[in-house]
N, C-alpha and C. Protein backbone atom coordinates (compact mmCIF):
# COMPACT_ATOMS: atom_id res chain seq x y z
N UNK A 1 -19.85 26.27 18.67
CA UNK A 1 -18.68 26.35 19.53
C UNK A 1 -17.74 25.17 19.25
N UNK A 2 -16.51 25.57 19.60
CA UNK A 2 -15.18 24.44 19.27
C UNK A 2 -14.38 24.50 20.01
N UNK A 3 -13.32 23.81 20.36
CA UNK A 3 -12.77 23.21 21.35
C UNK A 3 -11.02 23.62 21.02
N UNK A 4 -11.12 23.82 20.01
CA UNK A 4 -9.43 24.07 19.73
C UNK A 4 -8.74 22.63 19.18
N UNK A 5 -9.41 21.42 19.20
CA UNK A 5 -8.52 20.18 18.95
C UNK A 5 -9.24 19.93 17.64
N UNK A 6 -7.74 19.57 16.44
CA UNK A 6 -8.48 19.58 15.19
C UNK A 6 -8.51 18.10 14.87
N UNK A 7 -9.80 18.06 14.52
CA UNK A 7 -9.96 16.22 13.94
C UNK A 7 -8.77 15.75 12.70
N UNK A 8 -8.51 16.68 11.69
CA UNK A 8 -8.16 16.02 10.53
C UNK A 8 -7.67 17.85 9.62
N UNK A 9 -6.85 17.76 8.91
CA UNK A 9 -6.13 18.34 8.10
C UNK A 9 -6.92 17.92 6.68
N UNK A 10 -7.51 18.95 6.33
CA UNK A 10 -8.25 18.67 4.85
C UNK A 10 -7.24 19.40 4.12
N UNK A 11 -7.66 19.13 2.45
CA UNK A 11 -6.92 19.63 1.70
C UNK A 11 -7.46 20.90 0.77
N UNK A 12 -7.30 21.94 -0.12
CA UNK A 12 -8.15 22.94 -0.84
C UNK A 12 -8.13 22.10 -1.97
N UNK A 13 -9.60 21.76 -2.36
CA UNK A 13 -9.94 21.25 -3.84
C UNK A 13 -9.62 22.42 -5.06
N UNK A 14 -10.69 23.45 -4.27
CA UNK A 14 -10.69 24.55 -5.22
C UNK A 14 -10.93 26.19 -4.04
N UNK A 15 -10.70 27.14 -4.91
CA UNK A 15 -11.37 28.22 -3.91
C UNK A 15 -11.77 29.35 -4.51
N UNK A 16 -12.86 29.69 -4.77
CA UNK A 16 -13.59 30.26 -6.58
C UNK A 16 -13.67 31.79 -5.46
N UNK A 17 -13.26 32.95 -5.78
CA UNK A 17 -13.75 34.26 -5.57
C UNK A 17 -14.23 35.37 -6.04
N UNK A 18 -15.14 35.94 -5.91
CA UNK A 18 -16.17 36.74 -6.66
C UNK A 18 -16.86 37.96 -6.00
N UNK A 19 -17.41 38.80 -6.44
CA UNK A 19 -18.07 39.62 -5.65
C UNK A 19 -18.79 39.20 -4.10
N UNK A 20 -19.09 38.48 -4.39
CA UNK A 20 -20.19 37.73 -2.61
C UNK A 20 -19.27 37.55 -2.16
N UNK A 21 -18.74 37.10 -2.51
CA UNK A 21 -17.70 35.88 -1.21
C UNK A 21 -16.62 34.91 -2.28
N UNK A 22 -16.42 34.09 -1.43
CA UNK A 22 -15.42 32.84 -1.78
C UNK A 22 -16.20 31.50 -1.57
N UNK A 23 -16.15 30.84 -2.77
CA UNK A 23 -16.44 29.31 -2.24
C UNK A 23 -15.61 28.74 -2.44
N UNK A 24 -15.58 27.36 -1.03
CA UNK A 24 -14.15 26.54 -0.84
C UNK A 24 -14.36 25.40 -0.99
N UNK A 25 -13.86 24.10 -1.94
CA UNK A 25 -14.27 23.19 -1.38
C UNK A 25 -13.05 22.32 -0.92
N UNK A 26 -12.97 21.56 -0.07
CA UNK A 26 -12.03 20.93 0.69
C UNK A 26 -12.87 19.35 0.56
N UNK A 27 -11.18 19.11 -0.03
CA UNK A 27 -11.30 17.16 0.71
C UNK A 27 -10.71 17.37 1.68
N UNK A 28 -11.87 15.79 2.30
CA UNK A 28 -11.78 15.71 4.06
C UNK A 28 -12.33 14.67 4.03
N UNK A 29 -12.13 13.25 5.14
CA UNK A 29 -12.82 12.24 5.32
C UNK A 29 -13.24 11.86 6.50
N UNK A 30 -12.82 12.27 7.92
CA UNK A 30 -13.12 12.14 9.02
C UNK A 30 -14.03 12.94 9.72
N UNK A 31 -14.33 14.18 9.34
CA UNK A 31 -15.50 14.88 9.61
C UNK A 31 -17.36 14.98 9.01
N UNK A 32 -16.71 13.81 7.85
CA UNK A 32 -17.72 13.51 7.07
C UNK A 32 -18.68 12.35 7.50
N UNK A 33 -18.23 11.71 8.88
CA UNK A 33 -19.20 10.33 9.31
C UNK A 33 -20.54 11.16 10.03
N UNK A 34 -20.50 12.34 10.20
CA UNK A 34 -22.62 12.65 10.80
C UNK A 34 -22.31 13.83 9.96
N UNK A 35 -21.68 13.98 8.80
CA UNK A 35 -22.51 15.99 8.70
C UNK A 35 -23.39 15.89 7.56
N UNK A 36 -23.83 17.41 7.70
CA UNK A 36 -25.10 17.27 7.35
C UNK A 36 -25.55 18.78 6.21
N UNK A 37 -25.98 19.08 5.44
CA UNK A 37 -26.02 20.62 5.45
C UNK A 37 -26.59 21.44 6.37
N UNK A 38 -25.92 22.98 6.46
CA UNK A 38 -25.84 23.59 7.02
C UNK A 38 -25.30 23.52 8.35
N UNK A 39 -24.63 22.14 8.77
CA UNK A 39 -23.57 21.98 9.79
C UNK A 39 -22.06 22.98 9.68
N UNK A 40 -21.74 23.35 11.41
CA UNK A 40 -20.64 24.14 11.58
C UNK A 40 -19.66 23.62 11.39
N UNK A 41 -18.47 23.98 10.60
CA UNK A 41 -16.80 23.24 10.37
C UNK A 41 -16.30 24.36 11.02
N UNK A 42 -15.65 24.70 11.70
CA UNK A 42 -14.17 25.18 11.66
C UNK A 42 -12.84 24.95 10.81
N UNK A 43 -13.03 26.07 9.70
CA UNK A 43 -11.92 26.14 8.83
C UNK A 43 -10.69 26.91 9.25
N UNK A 44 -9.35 26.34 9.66
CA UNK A 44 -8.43 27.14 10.19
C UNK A 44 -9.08 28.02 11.20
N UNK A 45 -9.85 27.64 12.27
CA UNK A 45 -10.67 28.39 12.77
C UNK A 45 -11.70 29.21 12.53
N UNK A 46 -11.90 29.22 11.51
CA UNK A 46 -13.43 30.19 11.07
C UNK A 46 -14.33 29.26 11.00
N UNK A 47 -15.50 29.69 11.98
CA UNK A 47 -16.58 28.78 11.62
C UNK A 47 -17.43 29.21 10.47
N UNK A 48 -17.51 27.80 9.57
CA UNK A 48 -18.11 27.88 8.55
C UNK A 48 -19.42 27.12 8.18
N UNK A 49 -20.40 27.26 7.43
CA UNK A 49 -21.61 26.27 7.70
C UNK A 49 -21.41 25.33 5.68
N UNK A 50 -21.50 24.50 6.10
CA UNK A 50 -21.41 23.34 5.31
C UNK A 50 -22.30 23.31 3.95
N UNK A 51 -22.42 24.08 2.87
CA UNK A 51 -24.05 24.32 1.85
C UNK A 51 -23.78 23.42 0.85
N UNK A 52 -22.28 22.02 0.57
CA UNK A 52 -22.53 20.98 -0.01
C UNK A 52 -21.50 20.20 0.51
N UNK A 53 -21.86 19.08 0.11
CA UNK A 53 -21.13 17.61 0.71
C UNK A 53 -21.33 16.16 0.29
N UNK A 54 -19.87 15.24 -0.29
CA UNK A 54 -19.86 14.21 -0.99
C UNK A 54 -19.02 13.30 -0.15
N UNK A 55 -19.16 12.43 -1.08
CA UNK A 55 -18.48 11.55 -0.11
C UNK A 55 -16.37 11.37 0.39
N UNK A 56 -16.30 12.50 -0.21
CA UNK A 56 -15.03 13.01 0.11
C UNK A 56 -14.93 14.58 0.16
N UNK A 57 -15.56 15.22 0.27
CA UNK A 57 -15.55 16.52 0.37
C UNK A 57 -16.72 17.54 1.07
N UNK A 58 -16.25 18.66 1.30
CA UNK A 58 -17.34 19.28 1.79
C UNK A 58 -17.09 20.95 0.92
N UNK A 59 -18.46 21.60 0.92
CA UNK A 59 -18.00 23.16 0.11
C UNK A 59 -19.31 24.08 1.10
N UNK A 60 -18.16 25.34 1.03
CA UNK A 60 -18.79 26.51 2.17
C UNK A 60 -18.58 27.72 1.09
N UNK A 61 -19.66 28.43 1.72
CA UNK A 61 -19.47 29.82 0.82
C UNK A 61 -19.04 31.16 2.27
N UNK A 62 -17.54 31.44 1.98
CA UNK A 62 -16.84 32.08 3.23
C UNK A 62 -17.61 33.65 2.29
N UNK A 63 -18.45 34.70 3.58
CA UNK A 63 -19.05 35.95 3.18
C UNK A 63 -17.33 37.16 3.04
N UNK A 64 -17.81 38.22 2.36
CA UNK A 64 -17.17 38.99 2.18
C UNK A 64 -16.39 39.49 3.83
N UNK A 65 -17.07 39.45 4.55
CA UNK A 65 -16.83 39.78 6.11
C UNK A 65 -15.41 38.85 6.71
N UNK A 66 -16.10 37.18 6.11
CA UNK A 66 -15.13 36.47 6.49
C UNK A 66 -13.73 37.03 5.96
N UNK A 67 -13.34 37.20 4.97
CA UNK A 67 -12.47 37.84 3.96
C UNK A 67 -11.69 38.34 4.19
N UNK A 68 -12.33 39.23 4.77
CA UNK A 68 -11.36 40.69 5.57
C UNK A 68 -10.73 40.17 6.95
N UNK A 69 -11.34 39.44 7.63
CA UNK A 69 -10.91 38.86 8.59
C UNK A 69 -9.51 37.90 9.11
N UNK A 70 -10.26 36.97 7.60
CA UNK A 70 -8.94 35.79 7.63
C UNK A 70 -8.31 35.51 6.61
N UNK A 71 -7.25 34.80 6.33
CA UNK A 71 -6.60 34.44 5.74
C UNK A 71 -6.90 33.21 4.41
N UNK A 72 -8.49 33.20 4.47
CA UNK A 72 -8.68 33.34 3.04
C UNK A 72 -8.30 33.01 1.66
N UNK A 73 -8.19 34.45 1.87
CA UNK A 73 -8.28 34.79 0.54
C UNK A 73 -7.16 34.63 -0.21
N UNK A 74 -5.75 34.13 1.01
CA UNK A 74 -4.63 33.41 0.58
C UNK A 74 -4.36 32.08 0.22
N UNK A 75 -5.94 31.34 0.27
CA UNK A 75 -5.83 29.99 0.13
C UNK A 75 -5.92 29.65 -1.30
N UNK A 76 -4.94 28.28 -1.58
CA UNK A 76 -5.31 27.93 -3.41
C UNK A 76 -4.78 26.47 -3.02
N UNK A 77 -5.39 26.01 -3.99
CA UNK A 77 -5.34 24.51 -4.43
C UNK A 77 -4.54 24.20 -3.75
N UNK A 78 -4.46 22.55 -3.03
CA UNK A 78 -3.70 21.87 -2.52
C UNK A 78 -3.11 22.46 -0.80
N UNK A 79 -3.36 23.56 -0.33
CA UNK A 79 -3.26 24.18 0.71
C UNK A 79 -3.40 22.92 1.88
N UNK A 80 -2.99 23.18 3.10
CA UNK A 80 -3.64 22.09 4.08
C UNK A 80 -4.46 22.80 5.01
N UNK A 81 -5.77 22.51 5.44
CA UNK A 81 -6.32 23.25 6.30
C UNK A 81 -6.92 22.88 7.46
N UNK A 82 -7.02 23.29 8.81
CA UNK A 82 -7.32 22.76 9.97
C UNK A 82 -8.69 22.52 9.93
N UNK A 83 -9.15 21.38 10.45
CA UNK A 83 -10.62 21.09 10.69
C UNK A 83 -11.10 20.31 11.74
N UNK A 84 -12.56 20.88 12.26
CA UNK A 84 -12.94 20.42 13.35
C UNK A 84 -14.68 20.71 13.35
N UNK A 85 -15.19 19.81 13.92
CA UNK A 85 -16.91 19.94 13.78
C UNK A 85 -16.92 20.71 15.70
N UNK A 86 -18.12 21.02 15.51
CA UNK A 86 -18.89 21.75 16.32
C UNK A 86 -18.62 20.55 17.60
N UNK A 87 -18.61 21.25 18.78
CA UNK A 87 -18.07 20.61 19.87
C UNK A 87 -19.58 19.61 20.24
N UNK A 88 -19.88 18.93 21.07
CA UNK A 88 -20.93 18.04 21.66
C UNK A 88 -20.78 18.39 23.28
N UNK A 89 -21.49 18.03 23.87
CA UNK A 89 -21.74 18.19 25.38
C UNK A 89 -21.37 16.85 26.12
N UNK A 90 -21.60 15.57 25.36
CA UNK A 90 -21.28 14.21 26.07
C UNK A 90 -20.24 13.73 26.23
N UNK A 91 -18.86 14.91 26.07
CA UNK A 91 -17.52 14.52 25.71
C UNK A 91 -16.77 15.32 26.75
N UNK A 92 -15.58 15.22 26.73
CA UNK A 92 -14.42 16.13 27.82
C UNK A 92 -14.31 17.57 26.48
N UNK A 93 -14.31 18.52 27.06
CA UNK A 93 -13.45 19.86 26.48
C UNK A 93 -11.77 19.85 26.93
N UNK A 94 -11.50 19.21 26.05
CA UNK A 94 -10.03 19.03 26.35
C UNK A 94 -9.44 20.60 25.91
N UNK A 95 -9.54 21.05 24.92
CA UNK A 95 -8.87 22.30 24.70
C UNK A 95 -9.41 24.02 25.47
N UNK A 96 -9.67 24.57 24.79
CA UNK A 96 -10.44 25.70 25.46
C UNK A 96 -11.77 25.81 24.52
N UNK A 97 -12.90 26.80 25.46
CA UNK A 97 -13.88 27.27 24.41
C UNK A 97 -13.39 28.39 23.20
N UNK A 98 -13.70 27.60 22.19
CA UNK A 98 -13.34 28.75 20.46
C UNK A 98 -14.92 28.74 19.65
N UNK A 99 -14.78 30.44 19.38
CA UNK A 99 -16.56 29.98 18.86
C UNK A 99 -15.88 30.22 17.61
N UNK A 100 -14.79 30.19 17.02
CA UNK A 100 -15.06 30.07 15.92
C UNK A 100 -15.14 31.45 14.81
N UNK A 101 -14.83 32.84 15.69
CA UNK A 101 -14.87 33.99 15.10
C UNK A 101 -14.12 34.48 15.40
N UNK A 102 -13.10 34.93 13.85
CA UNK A 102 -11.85 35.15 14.02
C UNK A 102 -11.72 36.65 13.94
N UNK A 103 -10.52 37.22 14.82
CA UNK A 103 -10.32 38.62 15.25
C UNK A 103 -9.52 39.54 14.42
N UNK A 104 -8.81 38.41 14.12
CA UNK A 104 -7.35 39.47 13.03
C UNK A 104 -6.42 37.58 12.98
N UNK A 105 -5.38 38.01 11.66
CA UNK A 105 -4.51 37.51 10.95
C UNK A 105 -3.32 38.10 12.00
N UNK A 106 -2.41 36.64 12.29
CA UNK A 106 -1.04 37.03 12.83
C UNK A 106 0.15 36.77 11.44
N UNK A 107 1.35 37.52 11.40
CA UNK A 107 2.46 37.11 10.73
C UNK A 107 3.06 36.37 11.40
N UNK A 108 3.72 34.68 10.45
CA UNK A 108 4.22 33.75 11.07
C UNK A 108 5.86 34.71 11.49
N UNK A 109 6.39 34.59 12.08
CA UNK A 109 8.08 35.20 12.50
C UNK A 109 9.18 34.44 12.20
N UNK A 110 9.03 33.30 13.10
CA UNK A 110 9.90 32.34 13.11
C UNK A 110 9.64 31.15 14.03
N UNK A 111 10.57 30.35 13.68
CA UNK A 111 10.14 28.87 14.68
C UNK A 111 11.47 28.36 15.33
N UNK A 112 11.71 28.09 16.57
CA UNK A 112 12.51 27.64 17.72
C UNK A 112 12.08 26.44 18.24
N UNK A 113 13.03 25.05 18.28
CA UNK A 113 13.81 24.19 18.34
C UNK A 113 13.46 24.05 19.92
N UNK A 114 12.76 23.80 21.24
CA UNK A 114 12.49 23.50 22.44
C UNK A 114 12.64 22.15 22.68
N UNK A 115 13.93 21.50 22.78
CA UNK A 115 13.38 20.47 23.05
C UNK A 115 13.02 19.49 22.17
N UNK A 116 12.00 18.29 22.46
CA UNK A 116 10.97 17.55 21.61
C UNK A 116 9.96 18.40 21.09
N UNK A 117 9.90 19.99 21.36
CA UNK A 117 8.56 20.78 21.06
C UNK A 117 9.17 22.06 20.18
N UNK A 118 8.36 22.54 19.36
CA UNK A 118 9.10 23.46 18.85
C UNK A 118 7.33 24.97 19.39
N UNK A 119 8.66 26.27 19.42
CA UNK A 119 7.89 27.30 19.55
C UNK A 119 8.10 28.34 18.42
N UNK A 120 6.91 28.39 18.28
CA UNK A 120 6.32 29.38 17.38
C UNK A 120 6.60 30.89 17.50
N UNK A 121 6.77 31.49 16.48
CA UNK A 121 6.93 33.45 16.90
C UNK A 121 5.80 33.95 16.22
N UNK A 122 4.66 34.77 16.41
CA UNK A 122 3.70 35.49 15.67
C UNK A 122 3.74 36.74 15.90
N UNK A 123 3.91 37.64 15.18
CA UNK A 123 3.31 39.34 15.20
C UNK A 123 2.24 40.04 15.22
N UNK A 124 1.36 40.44 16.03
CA UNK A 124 -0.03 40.48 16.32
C UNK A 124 -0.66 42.04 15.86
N UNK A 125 -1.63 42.65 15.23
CA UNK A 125 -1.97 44.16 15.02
C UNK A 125 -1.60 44.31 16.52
N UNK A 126 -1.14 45.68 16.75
CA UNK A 126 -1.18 46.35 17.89
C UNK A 126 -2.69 46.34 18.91
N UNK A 127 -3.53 46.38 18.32
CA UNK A 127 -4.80 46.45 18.69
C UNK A 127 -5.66 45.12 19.67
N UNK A 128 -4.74 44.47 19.05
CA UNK A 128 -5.30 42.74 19.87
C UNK A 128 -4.07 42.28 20.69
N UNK A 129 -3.11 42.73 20.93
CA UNK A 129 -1.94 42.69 21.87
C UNK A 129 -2.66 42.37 23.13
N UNK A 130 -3.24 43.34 23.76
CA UNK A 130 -4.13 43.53 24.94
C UNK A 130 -5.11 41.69 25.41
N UNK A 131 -5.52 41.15 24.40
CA UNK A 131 -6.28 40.38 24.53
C UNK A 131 -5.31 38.65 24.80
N UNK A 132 -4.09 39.30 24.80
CA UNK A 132 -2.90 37.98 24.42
C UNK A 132 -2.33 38.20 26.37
N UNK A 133 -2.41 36.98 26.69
CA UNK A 133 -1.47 37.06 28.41
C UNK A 133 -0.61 35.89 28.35
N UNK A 134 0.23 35.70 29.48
CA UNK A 134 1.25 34.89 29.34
C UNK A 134 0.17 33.20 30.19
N UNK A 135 0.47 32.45 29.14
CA UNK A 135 -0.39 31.62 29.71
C UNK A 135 -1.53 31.23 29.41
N UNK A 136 -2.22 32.05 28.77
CA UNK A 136 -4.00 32.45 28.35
C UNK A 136 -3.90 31.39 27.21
N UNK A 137 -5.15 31.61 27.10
CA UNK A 137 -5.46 30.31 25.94
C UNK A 137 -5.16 31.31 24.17
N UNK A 138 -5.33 30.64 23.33
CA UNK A 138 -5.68 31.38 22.09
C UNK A 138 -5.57 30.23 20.93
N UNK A 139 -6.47 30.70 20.07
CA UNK A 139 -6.28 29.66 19.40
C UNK A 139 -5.61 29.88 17.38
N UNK A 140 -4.69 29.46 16.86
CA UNK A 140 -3.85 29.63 15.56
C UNK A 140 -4.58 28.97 14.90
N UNK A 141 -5.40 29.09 13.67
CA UNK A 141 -5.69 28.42 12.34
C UNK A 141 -6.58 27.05 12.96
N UNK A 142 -7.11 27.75 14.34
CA UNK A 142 -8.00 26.91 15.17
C UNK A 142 -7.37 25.94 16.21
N UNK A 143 -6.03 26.21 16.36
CA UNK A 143 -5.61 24.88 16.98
C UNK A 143 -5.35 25.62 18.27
N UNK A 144 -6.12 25.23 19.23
CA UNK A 144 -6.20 25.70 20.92
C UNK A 144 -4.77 25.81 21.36
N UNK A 145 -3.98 26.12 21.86
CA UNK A 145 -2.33 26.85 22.39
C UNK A 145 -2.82 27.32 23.94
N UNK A 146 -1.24 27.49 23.90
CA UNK A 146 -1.13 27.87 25.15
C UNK A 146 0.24 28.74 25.07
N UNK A 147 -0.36 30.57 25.46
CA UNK A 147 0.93 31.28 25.18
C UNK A 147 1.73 31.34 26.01
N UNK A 148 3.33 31.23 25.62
CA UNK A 148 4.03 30.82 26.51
C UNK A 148 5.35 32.02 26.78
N UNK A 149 5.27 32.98 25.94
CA UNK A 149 5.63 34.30 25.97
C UNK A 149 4.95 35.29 24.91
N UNK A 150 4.82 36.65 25.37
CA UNK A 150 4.15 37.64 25.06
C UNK A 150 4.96 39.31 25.51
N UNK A 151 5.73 39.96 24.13
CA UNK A 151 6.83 40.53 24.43
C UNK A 151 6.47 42.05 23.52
N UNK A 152 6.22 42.57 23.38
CA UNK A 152 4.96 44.03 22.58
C UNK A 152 4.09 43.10 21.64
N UNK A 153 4.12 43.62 20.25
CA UNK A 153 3.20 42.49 20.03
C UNK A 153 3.91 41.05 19.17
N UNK A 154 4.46 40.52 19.69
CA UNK A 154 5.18 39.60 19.33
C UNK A 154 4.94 38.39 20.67
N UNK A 155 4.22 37.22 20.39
CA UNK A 155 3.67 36.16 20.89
C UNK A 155 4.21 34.81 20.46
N UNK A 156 3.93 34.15 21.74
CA UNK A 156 4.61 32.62 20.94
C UNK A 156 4.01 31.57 21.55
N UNK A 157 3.89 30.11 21.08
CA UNK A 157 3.40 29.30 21.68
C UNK A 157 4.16 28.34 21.17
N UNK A 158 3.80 26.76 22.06
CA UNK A 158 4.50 25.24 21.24
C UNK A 158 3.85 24.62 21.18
N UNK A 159 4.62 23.70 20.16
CA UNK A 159 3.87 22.59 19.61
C UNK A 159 4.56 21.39 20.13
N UNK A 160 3.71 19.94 20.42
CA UNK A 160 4.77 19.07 20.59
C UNK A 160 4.49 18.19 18.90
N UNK A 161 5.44 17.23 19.18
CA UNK A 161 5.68 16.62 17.74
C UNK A 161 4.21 15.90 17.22
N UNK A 162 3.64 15.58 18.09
CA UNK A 162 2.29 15.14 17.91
C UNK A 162 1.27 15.82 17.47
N UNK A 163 1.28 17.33 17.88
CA UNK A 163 0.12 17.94 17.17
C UNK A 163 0.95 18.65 15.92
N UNK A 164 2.04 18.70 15.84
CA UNK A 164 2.48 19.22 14.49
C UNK A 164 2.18 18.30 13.30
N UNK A 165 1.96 17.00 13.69
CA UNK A 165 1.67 15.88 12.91
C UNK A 165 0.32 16.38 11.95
N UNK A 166 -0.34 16.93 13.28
CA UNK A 166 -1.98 16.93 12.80
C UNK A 166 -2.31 18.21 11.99
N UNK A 167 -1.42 19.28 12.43
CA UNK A 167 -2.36 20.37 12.17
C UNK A 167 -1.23 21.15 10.84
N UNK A 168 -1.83 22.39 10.17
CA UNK A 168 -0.67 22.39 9.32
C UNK A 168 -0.17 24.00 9.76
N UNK A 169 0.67 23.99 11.22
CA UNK A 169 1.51 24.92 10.99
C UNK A 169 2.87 24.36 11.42
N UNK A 170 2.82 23.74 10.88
CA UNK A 170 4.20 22.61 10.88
C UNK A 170 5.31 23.00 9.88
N UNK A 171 4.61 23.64 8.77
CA UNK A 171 5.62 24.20 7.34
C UNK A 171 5.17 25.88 7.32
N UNK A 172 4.53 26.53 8.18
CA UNK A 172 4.98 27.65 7.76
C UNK A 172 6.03 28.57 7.56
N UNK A 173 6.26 29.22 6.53
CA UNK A 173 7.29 29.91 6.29
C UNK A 173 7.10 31.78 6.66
N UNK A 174 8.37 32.03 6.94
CA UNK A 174 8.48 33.52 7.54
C UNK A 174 7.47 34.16 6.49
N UNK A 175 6.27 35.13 7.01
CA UNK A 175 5.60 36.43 6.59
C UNK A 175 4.07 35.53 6.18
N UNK A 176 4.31 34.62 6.27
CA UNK A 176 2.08 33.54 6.31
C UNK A 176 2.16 33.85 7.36
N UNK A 177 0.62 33.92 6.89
CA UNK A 177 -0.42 34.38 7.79
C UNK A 177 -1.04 33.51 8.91
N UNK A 178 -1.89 33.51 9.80
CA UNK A 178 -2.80 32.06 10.25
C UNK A 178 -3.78 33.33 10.95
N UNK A 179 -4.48 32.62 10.97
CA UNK A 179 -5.92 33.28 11.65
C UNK A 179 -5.80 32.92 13.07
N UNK A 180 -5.76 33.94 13.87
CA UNK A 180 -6.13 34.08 15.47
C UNK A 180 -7.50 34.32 15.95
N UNK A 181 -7.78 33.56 17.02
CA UNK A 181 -9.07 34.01 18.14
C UNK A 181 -8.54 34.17 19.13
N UNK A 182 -8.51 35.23 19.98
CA UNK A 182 -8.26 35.27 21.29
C UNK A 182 -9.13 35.17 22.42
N UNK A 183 -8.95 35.10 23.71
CA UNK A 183 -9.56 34.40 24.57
C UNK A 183 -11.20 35.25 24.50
N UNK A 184 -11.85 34.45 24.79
CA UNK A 184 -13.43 34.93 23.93
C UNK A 184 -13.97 35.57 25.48
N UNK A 185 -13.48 34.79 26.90
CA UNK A 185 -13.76 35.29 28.44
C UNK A 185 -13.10 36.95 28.48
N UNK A 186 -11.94 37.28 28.08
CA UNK A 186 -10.79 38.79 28.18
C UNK A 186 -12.31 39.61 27.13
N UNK A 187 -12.89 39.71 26.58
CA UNK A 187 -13.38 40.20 25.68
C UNK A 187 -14.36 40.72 26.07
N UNK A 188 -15.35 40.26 26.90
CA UNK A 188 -16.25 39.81 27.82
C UNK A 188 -16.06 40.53 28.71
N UNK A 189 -15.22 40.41 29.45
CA UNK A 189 -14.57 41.46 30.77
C UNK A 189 -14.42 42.61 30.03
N UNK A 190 -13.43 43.07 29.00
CA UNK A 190 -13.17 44.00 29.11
C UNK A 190 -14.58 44.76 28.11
N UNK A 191 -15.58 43.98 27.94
CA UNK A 191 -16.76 44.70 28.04
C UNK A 191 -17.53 45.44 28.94
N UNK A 192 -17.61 44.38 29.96
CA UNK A 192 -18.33 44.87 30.98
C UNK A 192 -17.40 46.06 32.42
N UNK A 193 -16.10 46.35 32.09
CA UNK A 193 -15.42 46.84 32.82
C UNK A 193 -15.68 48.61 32.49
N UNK A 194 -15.77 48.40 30.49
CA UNK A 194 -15.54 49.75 30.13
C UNK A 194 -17.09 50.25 30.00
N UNK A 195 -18.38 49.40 30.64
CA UNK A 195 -19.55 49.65 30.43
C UNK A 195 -20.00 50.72 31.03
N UNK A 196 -20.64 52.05 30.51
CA UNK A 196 -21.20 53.20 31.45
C UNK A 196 -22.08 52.60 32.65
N UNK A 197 -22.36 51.23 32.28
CA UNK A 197 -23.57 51.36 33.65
C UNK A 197 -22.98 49.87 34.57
N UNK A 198 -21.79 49.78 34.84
CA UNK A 198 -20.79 48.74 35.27
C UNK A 198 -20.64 49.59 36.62
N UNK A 199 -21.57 48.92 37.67
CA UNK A 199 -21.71 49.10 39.06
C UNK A 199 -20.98 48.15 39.72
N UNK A 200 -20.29 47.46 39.33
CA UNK A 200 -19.35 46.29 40.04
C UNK A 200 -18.29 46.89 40.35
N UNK A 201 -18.03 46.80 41.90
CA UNK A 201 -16.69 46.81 42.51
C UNK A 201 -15.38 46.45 42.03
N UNK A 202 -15.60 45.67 40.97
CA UNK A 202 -14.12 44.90 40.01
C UNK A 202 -14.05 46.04 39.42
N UNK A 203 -13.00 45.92 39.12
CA UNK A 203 -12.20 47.35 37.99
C UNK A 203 -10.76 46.44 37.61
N UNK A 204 -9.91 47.32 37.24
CA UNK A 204 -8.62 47.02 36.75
C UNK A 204 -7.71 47.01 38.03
N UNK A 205 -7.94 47.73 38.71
CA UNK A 205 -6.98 47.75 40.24
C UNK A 205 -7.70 46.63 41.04
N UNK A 206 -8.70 46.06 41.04
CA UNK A 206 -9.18 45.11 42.13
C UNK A 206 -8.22 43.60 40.88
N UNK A 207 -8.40 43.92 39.60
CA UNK A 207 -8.09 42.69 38.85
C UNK A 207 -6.33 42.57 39.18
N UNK A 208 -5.92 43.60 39.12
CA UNK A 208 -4.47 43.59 39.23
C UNK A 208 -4.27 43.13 40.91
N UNK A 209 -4.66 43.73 41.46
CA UNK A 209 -4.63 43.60 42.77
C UNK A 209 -4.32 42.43 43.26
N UNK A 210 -5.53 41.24 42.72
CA UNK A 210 -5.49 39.98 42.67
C UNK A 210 -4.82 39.25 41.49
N UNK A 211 -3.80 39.52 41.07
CA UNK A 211 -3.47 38.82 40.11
C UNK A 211 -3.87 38.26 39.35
N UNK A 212 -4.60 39.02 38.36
CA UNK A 212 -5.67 38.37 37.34
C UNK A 212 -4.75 39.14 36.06
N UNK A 213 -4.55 40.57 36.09
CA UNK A 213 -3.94 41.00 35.10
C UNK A 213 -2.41 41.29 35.41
């Protein structure tokens, strides 16, 4: 599990693809003071497990599954990529819970000028629209947000100048991609709502009712 706050912006060494999968390796230096093999990274939000590591780098082998998922398979040399180790229990959860398993690829749109903060435009599959609320958490290329409009499937969030520093959707350009997780709790519910054997009084009219949806 991860938190949405990224330690450090690594860079793509290399990113070899083949029938199995993809292997990545990324320089990185701040995530490298306890890891270990087979430790969890969050790459642009995908959690990934760690199968080598030097003293400036780390390399993951992303499965064919991952692939289809995320944005990938668009990565090459020199890329910047979000990173973050597996959350701890002895600390604050400053961002939201992200496990780290990504749902679908958004198209970047455009970017708006707020202020000291700038907001983001993303285009979402029709299909994960539902899982996006005004307000709700979600997290871009791993970096925890907060949506701040949600209009069919067209979503947006901001950045202030400080985390644009850190993370790299600072230079995206119209039609990139970034990997989305949406709220992992909406997912959950709307499991147990559409369940044949969901004997709970909650439904969609008790949720609306109370202003939940």
């Amino acid at each position: 599990m991860f938190t949405g706050l990224i330690e450090e912006s690594g860079e793509v060494k290399s990113c070899i693809i083949s029938s199995e999968g993809m292997e990545i390796t990324v320089l990185c230096s701040k995530i490298l003071s306890d890891i270990q093999t087979g430790a969890s990274i969050c790459i642009n939000g995908a959690c990934q497990s760690v199968t080598e590591f030097g003293n400036n780098y780390i390399k993951v082998q992303a499965s064919n599954e991952t692939l289809k998922v995320t944005n990938f398979r668009n990565l090459k040399t020199g890329d910047k990529v979000n990173l973050e180790r597996a959350l701890t229990l002895d600390k604050r959860i400053d961002g939201h819970i992200v496990s780290g398993h990504i749902d679908c690829i958004a198209e970047f749109i455009e970017s708006k000028n707020d202020g000291f903060s700038r907001e983001l435009f993303f285009k979402l599959p029709l299909n994960f629209v539902k899982y996006v609320i005004y307000k709700g958490s979600i997290a871009v290329n791993g970096v925890s947000l907060t949506v701040v409009s949600v209009k069919n499937n067209i979503f947006s969030v901001e950045l202030i100048p400080d985390t644009l520093k850190k993370v790299n959707l600072a230079d995206l350009k119209k039609g990139d991609t970034v990997n989305i997780e949406t709220d992992l709790f909406g997912k959950y519910v709307e499991k147990i709502l559409n369940s044949k054997d969901n004997t709970s009084k909650v439904d969609y009219g008790f949720l609306a009712e109370n202003g939940f949806i």
